[in-house]
PDB file of N, CA and C in Angstrom:
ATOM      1  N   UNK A   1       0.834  -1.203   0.000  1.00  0.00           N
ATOM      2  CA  UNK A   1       0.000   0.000   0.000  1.00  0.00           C
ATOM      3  C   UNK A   1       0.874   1.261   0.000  1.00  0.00           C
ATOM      4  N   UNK A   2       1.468   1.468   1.097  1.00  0.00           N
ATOM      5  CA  UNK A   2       2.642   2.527   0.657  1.00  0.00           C
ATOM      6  C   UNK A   2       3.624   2.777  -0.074  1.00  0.00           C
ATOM      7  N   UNK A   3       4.092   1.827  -0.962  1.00  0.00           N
ATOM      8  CA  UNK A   3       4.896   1.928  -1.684  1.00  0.00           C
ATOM      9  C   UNK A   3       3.893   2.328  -3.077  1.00  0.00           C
ATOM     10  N   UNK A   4       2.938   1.739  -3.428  1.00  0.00           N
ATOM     11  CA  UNK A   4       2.206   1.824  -4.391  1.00  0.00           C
ATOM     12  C   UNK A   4       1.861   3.256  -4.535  1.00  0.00           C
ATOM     13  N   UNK A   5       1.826   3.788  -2.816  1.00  0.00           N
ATOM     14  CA  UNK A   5       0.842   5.292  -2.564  1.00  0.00           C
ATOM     15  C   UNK A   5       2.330   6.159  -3.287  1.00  0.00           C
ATOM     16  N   UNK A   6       3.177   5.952  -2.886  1.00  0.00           N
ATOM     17  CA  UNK A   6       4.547   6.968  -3.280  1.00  0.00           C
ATOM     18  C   UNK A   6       4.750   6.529  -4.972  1.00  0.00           C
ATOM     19  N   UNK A   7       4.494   5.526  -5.319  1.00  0.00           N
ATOM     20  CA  UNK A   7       4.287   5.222  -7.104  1.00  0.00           C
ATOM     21  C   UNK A   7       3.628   6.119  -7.584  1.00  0.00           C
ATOM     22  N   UNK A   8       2.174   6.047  -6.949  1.00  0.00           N
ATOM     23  CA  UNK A   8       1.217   7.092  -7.822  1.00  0.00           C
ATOM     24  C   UNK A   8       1.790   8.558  -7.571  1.00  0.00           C
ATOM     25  N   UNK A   9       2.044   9.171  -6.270  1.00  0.00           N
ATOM     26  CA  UNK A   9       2.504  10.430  -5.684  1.00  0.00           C
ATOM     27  C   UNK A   9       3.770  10.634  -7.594  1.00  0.00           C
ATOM     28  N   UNK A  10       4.425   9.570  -7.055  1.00  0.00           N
ATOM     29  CA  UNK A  10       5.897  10.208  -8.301  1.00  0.00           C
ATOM     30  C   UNK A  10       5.443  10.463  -9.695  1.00  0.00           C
ATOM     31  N   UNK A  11       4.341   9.325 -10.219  1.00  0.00           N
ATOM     32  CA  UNK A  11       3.406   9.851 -11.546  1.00  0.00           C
ATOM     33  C   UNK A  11       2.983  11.201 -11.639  1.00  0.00           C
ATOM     34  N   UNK A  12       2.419  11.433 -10.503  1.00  0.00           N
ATOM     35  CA  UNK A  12       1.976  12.487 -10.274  1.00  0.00           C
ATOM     36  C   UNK A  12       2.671  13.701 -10.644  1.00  0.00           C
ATOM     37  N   UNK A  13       3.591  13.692  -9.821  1.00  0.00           N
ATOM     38  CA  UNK A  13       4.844  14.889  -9.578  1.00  0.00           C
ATOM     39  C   UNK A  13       5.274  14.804 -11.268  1.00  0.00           C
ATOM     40  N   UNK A  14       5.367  13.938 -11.993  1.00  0.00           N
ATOM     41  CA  UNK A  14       6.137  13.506 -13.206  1.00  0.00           C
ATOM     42  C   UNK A  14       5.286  14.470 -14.503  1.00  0.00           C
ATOM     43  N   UNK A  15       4.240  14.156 -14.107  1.00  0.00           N
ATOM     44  CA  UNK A  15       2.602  14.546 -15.169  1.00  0.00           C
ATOM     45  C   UNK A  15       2.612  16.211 -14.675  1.00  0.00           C
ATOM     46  N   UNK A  16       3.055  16.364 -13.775  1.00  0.00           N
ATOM     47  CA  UNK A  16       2.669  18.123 -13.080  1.00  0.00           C
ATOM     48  C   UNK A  16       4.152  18.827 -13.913  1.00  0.00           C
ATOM     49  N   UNK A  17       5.155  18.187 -13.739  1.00  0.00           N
ATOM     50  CA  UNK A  17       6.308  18.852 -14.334  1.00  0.00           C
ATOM     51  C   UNK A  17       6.273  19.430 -15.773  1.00  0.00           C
ATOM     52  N   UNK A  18       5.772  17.730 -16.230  1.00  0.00           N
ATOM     53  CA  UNK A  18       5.744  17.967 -17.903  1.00  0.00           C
ATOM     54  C   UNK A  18       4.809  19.150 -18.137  1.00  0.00           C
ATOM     55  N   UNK A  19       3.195  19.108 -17.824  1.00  0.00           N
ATOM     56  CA  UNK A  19       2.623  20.005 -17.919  1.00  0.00           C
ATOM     57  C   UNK A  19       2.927  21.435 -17.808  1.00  0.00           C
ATOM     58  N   UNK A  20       4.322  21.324 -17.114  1.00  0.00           N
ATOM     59  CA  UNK A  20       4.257  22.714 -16.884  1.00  0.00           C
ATOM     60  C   UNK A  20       5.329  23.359 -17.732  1.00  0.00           C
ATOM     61  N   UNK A  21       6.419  22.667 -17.914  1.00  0.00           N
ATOM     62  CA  UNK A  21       7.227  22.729 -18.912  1.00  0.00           C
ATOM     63  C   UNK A  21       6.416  23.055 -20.516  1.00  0.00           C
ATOM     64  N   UNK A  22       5.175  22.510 -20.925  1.00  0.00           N
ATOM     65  CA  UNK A  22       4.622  22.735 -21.935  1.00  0.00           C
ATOM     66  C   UNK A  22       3.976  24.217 -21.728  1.00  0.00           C
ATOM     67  N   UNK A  23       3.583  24.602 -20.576  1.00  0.00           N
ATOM     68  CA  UNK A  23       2.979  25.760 -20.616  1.00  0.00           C
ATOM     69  C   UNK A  23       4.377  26.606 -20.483  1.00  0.00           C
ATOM     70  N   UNK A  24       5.248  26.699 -20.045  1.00  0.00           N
ATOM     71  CA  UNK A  24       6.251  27.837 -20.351  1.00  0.00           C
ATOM     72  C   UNK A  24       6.852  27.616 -21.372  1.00  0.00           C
ATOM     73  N   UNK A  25       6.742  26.484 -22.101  1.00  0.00           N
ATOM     74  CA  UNK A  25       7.118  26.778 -23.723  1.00  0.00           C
ATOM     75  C   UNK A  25       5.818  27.600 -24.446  1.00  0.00           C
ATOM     76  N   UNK A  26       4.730  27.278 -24.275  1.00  0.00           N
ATOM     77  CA  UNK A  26       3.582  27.924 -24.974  1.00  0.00           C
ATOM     78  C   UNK A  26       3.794  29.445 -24.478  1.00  0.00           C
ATOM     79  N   UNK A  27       4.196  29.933 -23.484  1.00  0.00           N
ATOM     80  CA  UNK A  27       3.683  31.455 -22.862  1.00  0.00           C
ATOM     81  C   UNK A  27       5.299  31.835 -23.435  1.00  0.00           C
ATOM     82  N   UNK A  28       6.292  31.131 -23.437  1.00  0.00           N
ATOM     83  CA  UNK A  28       7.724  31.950 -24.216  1.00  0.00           C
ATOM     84  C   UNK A  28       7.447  31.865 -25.500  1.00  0.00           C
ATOM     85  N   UNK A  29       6.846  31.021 -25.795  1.00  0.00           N
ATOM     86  CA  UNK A  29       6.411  31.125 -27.664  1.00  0.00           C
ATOM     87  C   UNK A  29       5.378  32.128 -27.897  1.00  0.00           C
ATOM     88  N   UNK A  30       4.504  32.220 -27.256  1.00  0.00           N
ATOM     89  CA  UNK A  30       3.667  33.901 -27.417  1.00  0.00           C
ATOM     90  C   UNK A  30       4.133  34.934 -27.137  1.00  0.00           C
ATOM     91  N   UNK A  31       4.921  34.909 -25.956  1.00  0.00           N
ATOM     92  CA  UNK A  31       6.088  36.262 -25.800  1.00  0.00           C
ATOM     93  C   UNK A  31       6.675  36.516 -27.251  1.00  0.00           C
ATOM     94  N   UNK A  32       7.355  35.560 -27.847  1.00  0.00           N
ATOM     95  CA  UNK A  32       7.665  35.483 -28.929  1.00  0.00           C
ATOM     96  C   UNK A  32       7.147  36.144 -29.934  1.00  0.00           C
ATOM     97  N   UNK A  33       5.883  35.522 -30.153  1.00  0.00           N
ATOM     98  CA  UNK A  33       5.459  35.866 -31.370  1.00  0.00           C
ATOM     99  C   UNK A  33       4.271  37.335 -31.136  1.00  0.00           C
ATOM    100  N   UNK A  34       4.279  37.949 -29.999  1.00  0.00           N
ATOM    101  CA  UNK A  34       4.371  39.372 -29.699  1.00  0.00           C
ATOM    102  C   UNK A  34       5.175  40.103 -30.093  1.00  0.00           C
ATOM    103  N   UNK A  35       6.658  39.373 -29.336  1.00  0.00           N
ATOM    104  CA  UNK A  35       7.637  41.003 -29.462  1.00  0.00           C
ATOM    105  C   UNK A  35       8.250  41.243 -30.911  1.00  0.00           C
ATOM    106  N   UNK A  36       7.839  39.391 -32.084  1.00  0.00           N
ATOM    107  CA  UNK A  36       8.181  40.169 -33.155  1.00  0.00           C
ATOM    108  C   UNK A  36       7.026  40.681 -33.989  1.00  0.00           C
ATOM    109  N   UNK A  37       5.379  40.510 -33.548  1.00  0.00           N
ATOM    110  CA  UNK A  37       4.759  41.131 -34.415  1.00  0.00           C
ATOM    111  C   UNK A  37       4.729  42.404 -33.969  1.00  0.00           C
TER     112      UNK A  37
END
């Protein structure tokens, strides 16, 4: 049970990172394509 509980916890943490990494590529790629239009 606890080991399983810290499995899902690390998916977790894993799925939150990526997500977020995609959103500061999306918000530096609109910075982007602001400061050259």
């Amino acid at each position: 049970m606890r080991t399983n509980h810290q499995k899902t916890s690390r998916v977790i943490m894993m799925s939150l990172a990526i997500l977020i990494e995609l959103l500061l590529q999306l918000l530096v790629g609109n910075i982007d394509h602001y400061s050259v239009g």
